[in-house]
Protein backbone atom coordinates (compact mmCIF):
# COMPACT_ATOMS: atom_id res chain seq x y z
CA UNK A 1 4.79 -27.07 -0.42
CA UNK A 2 4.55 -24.77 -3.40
CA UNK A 3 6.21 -21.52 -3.13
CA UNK A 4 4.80 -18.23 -3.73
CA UNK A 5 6.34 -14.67 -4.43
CA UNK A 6 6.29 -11.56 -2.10
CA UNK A 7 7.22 -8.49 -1.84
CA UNK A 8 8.47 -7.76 1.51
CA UNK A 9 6.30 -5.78 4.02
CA UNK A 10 8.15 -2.61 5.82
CA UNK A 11 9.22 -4.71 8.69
CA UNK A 12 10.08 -7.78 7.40
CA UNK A 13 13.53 -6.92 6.34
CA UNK A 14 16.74 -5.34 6.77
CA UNK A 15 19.78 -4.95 4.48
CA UNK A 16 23.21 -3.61 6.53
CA UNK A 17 26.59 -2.24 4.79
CA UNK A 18 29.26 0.67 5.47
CA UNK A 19 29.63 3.29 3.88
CA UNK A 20 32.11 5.34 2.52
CA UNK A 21 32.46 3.49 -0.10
CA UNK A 22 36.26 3.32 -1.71
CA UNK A 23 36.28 4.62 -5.35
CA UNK A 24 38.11 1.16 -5.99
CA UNK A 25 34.83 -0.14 -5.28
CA UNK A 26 33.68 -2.91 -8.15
CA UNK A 27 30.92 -4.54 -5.72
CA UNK A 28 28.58 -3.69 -2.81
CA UNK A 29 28.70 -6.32 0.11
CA UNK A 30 26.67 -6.97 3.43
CA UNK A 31 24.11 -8.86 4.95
CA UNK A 32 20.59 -9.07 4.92
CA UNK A 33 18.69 -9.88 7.61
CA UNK A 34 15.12 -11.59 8.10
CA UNK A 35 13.53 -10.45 10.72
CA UNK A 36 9.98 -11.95 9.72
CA UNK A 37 8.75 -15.76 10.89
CA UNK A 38 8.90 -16.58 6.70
CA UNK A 39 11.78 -19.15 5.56
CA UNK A 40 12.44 -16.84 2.68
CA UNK A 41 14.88 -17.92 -0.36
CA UNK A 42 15.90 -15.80 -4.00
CA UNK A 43 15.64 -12.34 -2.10
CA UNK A 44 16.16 -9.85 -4.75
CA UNK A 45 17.59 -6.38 -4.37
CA UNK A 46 17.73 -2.79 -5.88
CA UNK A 47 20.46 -1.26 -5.26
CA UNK A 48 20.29 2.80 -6.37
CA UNK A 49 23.63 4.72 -6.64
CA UNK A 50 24.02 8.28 -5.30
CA UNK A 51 26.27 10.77 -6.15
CA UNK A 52 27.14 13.04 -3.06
CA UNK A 53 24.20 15.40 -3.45
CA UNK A 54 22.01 12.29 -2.78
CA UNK A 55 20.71 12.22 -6.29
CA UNK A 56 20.02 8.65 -7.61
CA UNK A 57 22.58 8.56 -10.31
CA UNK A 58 22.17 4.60 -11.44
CA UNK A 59 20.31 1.57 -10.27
CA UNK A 60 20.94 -2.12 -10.34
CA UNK A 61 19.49 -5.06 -8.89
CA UNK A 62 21.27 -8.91 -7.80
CA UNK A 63 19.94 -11.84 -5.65
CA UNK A 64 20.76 -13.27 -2.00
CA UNK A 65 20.69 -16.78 -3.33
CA UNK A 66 19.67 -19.52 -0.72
CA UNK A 67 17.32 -20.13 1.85
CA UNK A 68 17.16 -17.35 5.01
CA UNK A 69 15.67 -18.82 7.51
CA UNK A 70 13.29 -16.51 9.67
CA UNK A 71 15.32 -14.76 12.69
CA UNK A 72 18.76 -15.31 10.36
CA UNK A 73 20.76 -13.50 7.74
CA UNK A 74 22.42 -14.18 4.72
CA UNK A 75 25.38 -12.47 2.76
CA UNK A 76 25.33 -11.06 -0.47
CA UNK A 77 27.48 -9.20 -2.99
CA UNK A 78 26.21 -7.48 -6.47
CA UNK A 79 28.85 -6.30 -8.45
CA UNK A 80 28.36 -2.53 -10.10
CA UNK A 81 29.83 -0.82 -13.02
CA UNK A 82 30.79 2.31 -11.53
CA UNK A 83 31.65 3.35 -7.94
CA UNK A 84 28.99 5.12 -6.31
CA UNK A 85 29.51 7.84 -3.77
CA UNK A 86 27.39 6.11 -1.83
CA UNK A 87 23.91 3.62 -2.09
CA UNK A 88 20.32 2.19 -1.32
CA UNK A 89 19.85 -1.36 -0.92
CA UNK A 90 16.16 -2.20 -0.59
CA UNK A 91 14.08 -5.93 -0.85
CA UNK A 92 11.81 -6.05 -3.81
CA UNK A 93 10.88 -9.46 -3.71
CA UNK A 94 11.46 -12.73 -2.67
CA UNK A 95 10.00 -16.77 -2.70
CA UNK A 96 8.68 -17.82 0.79
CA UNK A 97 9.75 -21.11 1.76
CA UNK A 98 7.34 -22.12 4.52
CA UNK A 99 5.96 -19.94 7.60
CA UNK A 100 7.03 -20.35 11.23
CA UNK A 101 3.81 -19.48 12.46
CA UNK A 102 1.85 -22.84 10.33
């Protein structure tokens, strides 16, 4: 079954970490979780770093590499070049695998 590319609707997915973040920091960590009937795989993510004012101050992106099947989660971990105060992890896009609902 060929795969196709989506971005993820408002619902579809949800990304979970803790902040405060240590100024050690060198990574952000957590799980995302699928919480649409798609076998998703290559979820990509933005994450947007905010100083304390809650101004975006940098952005990067990074991959949840694998399959996640619908109703599951996967981890992840994107490495950064500067600690942020603290962060936004959003879905842009990912490949759907098959749907639950075929």
């Amino acid at each position: 079954m060929p795969r196709s590319s989506r971005r993820p609707e408002a619902s579809s997915a949800r990304v979970w970490s803790v902040p405060p973040l240590p100024r050690s920091l060198t990574k952000i960590e957590g799980y995302i979780y699928n919480d649409s009937r798609l076998w998703v795989t290559d979820v990509r993510l933005r994450i947007v770093s905010l100083d304390r004012a809650g101004h975006a101050v940098g952005e990067t992106s990074g991959w949840v590499f694998g399959d996640i099947p619908a109703g599951s989660r996967a981890y992840f971990a994107v490495p950064l070049t500067e600690p942020p105060s603290t962060y936004r992890v959003t879905v842009i896009s990912f490949d759907v695998v098959s749907d639950s609902s075929e």
